[in-house]
Protein backbone atom coordinates (compact mmCIF):
# COMPACT_ATOMS: atom_id res chain seq x y z
CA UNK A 1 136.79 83.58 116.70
CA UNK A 2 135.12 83.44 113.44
CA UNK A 3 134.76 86.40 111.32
CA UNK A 4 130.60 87.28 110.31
CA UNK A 5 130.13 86.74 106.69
CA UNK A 6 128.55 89.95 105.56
CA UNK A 7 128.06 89.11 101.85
CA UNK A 8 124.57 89.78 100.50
CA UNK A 9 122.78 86.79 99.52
CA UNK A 10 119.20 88.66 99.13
CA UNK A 11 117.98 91.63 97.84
CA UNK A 12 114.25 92.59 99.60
CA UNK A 13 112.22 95.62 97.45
CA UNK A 14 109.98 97.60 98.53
CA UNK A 15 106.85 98.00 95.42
CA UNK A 16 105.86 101.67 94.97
CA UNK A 17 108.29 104.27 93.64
CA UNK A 18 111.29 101.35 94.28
CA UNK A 19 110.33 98.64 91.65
CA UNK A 20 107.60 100.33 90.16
CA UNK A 21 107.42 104.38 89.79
CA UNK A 22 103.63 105.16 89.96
CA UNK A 23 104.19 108.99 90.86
CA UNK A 24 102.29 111.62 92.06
CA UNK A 25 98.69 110.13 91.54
CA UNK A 26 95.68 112.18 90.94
CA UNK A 27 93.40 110.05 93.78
CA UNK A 28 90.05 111.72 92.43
CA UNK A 29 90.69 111.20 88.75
CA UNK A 30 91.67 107.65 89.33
CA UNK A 31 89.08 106.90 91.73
CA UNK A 32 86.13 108.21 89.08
CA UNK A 33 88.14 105.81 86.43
CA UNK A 34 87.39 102.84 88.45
CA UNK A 35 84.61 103.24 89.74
CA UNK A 36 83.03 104.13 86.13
CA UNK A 37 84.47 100.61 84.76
CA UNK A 38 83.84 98.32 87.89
CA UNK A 39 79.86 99.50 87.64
CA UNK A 40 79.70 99.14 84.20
CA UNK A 41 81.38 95.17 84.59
CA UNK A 42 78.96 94.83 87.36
CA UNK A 43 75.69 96.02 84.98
CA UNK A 44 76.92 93.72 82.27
CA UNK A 45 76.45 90.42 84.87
CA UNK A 46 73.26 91.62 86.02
CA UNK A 47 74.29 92.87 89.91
CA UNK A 48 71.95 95.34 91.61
CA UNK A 49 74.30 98.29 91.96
CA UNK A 50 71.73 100.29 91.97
CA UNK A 51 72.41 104.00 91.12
CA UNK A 52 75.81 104.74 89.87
CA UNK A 53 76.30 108.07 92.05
CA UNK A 54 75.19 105.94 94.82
CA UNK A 55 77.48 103.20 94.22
CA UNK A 56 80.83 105.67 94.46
CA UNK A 57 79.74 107.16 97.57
CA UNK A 58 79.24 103.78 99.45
CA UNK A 59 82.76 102.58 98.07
CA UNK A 60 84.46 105.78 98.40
CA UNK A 61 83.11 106.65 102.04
CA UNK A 62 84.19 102.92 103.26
CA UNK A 63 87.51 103.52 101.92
CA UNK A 64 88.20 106.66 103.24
CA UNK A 65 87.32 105.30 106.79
CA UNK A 66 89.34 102.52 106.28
CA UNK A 67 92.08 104.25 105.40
CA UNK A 68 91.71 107.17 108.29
CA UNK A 69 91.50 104.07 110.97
CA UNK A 70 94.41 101.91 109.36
CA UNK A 71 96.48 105.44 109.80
CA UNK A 72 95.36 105.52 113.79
CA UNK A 73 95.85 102.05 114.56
CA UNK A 74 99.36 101.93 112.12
CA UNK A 75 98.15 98.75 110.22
CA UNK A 76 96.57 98.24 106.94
CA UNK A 77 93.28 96.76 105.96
CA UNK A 78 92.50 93.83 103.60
CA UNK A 79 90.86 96.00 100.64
CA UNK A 80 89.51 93.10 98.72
CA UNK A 81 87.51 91.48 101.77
CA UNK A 82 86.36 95.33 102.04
CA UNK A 83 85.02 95.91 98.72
CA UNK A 84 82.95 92.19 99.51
CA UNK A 85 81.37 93.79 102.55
CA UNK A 86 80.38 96.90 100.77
CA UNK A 87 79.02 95.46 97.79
CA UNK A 88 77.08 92.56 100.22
CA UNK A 89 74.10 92.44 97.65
CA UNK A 90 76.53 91.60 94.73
CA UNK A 91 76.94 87.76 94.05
CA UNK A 92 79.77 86.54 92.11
CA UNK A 93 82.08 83.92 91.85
CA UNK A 94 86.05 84.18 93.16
CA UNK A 95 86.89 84.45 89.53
CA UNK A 96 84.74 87.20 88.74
CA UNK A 97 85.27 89.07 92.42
CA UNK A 98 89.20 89.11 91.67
CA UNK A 99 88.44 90.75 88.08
CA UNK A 100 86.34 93.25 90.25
CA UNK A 101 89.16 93.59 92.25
CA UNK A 102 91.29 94.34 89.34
CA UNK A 103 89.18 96.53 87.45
CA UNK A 104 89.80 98.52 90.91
CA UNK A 105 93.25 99.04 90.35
CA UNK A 106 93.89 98.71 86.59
CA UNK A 107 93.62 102.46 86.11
CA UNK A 108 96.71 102.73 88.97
CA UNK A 109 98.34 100.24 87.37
CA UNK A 110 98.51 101.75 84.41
CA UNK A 111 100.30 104.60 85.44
CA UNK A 112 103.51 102.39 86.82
CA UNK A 113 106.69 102.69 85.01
CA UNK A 114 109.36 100.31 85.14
CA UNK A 115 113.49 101.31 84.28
CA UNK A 116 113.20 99.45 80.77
CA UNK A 117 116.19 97.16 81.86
CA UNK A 118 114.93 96.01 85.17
CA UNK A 119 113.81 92.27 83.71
CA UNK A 120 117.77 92.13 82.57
CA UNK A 121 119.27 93.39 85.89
CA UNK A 122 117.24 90.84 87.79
CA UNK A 123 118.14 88.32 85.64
CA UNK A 124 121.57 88.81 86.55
CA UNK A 125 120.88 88.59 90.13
CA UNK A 126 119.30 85.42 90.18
CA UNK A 127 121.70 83.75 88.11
CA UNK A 128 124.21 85.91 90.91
CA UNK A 129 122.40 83.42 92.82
CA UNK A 130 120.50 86.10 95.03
CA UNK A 131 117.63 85.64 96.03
CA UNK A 132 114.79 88.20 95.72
CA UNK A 133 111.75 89.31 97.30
CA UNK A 134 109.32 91.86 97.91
CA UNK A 135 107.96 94.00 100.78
CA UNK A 136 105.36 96.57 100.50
CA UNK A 137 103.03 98.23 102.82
CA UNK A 138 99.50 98.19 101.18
CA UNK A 139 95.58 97.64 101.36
CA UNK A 140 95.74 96.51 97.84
CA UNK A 141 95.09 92.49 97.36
CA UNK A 142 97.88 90.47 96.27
CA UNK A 143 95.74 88.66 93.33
CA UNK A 144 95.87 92.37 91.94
CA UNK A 145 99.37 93.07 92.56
CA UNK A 146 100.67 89.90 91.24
CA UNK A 147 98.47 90.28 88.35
CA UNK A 148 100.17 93.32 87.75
CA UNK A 149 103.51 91.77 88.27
CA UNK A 150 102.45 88.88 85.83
CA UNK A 151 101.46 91.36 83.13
CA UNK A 152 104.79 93.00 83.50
CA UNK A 153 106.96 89.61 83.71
CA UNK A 154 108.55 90.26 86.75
CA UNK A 155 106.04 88.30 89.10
CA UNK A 156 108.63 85.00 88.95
CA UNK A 157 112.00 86.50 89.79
CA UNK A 158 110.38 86.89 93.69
CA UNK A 159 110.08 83.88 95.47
CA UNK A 160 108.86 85.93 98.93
CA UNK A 161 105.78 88.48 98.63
CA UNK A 162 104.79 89.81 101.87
CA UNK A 163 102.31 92.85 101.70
CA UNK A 164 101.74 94.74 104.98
CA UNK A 165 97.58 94.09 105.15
CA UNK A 166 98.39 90.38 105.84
CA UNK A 167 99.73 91.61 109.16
CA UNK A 168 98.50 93.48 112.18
CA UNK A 169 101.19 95.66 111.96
CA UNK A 170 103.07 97.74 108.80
CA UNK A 171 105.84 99.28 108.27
CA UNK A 172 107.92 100.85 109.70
CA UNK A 173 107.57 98.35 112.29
CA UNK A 174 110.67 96.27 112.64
CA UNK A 175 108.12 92.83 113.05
CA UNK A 176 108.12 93.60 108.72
CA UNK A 177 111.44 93.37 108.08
CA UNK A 178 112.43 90.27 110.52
CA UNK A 179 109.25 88.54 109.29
CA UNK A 180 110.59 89.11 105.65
CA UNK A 181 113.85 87.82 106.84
CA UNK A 182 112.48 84.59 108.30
CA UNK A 183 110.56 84.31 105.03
CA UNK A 184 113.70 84.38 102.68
CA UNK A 185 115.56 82.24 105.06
CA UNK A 186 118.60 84.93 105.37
CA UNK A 187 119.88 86.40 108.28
CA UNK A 188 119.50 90.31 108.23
CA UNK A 189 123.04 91.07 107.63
CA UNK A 190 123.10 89.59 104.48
CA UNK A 191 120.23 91.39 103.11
CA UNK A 192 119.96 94.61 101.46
CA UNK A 193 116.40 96.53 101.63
CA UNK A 194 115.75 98.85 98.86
CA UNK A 195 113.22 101.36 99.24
CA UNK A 196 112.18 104.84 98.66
CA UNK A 197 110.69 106.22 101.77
CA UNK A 198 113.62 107.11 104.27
CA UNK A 199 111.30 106.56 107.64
CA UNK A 200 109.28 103.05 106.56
CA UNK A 201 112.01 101.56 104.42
CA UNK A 202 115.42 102.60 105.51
CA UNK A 203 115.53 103.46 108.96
CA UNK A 204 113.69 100.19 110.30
CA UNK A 205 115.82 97.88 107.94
CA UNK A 206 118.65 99.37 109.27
CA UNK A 207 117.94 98.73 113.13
CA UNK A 208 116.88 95.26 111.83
CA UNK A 209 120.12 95.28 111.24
CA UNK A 210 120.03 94.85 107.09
CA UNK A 211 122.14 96.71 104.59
CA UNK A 212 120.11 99.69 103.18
CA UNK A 213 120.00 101.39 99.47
CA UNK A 214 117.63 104.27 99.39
CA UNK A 215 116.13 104.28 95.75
CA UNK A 216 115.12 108.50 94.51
CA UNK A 217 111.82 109.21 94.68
CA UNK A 218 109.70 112.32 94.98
CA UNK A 219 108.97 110.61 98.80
CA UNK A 220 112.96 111.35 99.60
CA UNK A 221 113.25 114.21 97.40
CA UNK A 222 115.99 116.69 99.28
CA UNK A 223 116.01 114.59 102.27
CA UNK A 224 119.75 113.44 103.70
CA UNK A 225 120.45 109.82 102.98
CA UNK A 226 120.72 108.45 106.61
CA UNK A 227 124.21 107.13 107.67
CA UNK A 228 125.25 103.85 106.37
CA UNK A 229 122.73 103.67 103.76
CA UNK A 230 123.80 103.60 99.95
CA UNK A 231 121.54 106.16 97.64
CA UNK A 232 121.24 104.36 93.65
CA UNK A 233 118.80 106.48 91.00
CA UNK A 234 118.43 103.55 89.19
CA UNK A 235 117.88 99.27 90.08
CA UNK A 236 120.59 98.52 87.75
CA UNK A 237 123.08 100.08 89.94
CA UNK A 238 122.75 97.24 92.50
CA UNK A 239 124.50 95.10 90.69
CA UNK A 240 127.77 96.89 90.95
CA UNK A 241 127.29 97.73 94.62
CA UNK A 242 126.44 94.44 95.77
CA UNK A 243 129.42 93.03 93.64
CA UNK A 244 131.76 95.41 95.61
CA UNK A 245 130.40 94.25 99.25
CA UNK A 246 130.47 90.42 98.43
CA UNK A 247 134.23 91.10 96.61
CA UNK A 248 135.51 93.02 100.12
CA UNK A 249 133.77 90.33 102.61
CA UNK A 250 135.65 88.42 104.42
CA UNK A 251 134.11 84.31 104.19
CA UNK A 252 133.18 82.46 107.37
């Protein structure tokens, strides 16, 4: 009979507080951030926003609903086709809607930090030959989050990108993890999943049946790593740990 090859042959990331460290994030602070510069852009093209205490209201109050109904029915809204529907008297282009977009979430993004040797450790695992990918659950448009990625020169070493509000379902459903799977073209055992949050990350990729590495965050702070999942403070750590798996499995 022939033995399984359990060598890993992708690595799948989760975004938030795996690849990038955002933190503990002040939601009112940054919310009045970009709201002030998204109606100031829209003034400068002319849009009716009308008044500017107005105009947070409307965008705050359709978030917040958003958000409290993606929570009850465990999936995650597209927020870009959102802020469209609540700004319906603003007329713009798909250029100038994604810099809207942006402008959104350029005050978040500004608070991500990155291990200031992550571009070199995942150069080494592509030219490892591994391939890499990302999985994060989010309402947050990918022309913003690759943008972000872009900025930060990181966007090309992930040839999959699947964000939970493409879907009708998030994680920690177990439909994530197989679709991402499918995606990458590996089978499950030979992928590790690194994330941060113990119940959406590691727990489903490990019934997908993946290898797991739980990444420390404030989201798993003085929680028990769950059995046969690896715990790394830093990326750069991978390297060594998926070097000792490949080494010890057996081939085909």
């Amino acid at each position: 009979m022939n033995k399984i090859n359990q060598k890993i042959k992708a690595i799948i990331f989760d975004l938030g507080e795996t690849l990038l460290s955002f933190g503990k994030v002040d939601e009112k602070k940054l919310f009045s951030k970009s709201a002030s510069v998204t109606y100031r852009y829209l003034k400068t093209l002319g849009q009716p926003v009308g008044n500017y205490t107005l105009y947070c209201w409307r965008n705050l109050a359709s978030l917040k609903i958003c958000y409290w109904i993606s929570n009850v029915l465990k999936k995650d809204f597209n927020a870009f086709d959102l802020l469209k529907k609540v700004n319906k008297s603003v007329k713009l282009s798909d250029a100038q809607w994604q810099e809207l977009f942006w402008l959104w979430y350029e005050p978040l993004s500004r608070l991500a930090k990155m291990e200031d040797d992550l571009i070199a450790t995942l150069s080494k695992f592509t030219q490892a030959g591994l391939k890499l990918g990302i999985l994060s659950n989010t309402f947050i448009h990918e022309s913003s989050i690759e943008r972000h990625l872009r900025k930060l020169k990181i966007l090309d070493f992930f040839s999959v990108r699947l964000y939970s509000y493409q879907f009708a379902f998030r994680k920690p459903d177990i439909r994530m993890f197989r679709a991402v799977a499918e995606k990458i073209g590996e089978l499950p055992e030979n992928i590790l999943f690194v994330g941060d949050h113990i119940k959406n990350d590691i727990v489903p990729a490990l019934k997908a049946g993946m290898k797991t590495a739980l990444k420390t965050a404030y989201t798993n702070d003085g929680q028990p790593v769950p059995a046969g999942s690896w715990k790394i403070n830093r990326i750069s750590e991978l390297f060594a740990l998926v070097d000792s798996v490949n080494s010890a499995a057996p081939a085909v």
